[in-house]
C-alpha atoms as a PDB file:
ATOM      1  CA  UNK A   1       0.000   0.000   0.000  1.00  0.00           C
ATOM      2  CA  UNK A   2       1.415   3.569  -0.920  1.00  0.00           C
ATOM      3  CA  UNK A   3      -0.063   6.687  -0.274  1.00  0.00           C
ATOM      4  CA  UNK A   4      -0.301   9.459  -3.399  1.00  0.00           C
ATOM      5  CA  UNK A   5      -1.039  12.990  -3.380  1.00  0.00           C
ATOM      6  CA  UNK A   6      -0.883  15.532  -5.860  1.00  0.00           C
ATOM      7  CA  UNK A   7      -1.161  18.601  -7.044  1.00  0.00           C
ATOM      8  CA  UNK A   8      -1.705  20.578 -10.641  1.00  0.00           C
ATOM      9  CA  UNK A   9      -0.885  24.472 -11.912  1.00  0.00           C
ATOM     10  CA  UNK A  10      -3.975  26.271 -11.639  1.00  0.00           C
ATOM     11  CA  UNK A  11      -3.777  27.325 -15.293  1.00  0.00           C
ATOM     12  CA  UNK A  12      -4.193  23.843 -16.056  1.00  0.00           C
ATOM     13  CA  UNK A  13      -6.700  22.714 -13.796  1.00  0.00           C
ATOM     14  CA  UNK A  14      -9.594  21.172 -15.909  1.00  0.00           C
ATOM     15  CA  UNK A  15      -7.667  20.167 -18.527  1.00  0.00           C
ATOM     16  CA  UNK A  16      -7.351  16.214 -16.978  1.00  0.00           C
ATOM     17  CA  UNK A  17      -3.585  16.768 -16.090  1.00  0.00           C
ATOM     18  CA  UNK A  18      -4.480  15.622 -12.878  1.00  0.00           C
ATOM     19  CA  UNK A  19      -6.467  12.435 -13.811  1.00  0.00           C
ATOM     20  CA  UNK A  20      -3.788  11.601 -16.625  1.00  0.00           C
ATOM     21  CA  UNK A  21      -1.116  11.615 -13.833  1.00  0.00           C
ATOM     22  CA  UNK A  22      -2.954  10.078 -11.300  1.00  0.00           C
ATOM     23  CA  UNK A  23      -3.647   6.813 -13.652  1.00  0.00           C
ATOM     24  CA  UNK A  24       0.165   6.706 -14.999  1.00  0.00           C
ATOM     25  CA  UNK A  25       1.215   6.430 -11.619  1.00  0.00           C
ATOM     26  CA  UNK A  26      -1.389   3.339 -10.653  1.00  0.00           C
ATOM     27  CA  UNK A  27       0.182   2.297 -13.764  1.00  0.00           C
ATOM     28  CA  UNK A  28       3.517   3.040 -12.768  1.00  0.00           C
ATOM     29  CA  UNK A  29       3.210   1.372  -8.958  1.00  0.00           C
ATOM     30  CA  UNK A  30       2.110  -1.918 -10.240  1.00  0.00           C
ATOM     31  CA  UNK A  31       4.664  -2.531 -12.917  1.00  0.00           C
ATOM     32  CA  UNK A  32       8.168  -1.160 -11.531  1.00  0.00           C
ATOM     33  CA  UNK A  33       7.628  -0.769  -7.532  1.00  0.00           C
ATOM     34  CA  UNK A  34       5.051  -3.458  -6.335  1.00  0.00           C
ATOM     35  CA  UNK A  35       2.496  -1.866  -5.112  1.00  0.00           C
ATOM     36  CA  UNK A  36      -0.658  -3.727  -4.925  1.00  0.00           C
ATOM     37  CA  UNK A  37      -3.054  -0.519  -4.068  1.00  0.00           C
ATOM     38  CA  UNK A  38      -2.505   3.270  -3.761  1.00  0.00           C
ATOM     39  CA  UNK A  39      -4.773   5.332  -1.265  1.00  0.00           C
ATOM     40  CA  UNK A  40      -5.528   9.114  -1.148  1.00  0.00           C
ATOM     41  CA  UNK A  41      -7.437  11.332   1.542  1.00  0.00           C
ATOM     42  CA  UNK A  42      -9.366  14.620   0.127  1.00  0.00           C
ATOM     43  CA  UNK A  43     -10.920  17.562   1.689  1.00  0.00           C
ATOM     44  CA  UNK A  44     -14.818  17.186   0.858  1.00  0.00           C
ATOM     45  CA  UNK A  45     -14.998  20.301   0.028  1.00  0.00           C
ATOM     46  CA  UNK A  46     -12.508  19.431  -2.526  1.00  0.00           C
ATOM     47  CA  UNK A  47     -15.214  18.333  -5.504  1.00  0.00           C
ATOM     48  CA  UNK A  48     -12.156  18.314  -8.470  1.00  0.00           C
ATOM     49  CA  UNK A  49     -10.063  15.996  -6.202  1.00  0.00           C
ATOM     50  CA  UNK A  50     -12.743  13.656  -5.480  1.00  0.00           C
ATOM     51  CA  UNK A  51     -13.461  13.588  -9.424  1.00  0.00           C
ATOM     52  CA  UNK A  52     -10.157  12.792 -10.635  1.00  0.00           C
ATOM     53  CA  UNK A  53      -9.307   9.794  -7.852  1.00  0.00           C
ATOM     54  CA  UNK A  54     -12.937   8.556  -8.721  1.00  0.00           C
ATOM     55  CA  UNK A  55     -12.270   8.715 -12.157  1.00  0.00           C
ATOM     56  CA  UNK A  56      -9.031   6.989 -11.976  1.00  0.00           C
ATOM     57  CA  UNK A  57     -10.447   4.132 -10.347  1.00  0.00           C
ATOM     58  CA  UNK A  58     -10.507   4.497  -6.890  1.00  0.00           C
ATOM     59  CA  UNK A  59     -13.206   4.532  -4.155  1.00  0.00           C
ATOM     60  CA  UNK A  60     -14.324   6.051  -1.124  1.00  0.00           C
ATOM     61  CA  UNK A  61     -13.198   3.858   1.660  1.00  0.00           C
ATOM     62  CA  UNK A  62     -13.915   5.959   4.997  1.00  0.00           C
ATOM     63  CA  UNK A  63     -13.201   9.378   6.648  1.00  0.00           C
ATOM     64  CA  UNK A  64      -9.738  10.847   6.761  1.00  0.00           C
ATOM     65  CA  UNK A  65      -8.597  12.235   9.880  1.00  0.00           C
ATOM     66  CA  UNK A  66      -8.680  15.994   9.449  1.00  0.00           C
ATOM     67  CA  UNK A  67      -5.055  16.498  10.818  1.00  0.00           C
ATOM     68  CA  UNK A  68      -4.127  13.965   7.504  1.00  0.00           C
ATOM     69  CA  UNK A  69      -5.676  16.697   5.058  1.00  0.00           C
ATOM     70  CA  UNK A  70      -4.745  20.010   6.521  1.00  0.00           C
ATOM     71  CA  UNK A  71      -7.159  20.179   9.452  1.00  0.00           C
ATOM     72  CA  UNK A  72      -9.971  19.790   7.203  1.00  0.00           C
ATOM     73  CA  UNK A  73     -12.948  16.899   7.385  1.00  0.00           C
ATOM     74  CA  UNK A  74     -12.545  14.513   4.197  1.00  0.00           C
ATOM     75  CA  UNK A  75     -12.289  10.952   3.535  1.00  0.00           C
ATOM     76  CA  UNK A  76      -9.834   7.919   2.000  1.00  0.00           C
ATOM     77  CA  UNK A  77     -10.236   6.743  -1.647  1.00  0.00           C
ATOM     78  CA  UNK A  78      -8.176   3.634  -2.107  1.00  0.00           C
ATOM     79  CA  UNK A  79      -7.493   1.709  -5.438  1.00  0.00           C
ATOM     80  CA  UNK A  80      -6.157  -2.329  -6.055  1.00  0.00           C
ATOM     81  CA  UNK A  81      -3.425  -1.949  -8.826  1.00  0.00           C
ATOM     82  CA  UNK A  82      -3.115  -4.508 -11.532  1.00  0.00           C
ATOM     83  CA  UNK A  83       0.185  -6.572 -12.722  1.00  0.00           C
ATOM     84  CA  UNK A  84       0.643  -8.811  -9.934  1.00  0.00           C
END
């Protein structure tokens, strides 16, 4: 299990930079460092970051612990990675 976070240029926020990235890394965890599933806490008032990890596969798994996501309430998304 590995942990991502990330974080895009405001001038191209929108664009899918963020859900591009977010995929190539599942990608990127499963074939060259082993990782079996990634996990990522949001902010719910953060409705982009919840669209891009739900678009790239992952899902909701419980709340986050607000001191995780800078003092804010949110929740855990977690993904299973493929190529083991």
């Amino acid at each position: 299990m590995a942990e991502l976070g990330y974080r895009v240029a405001e001038h191209v926020s929108g664009r899918g930079v963020a859900t591009a990235a977010v995929r190539e890394i599942c990608s990127l965890g499963a074939s060259r460092h082993r990782v079996t599933a990634l996990r990522a806490a949001t902010s719910r008032d953060n409705l982009a970051s919840q669209r891009v990890l739900l678009k790239s596969g992952f899902s909701e798994v419980g709340p986050a612990d607000p001191a995780d996501i800078g003092g804010k309430p949110g929740c855990w998304y977690q993904r299973d990675v493929e190529g083991h």
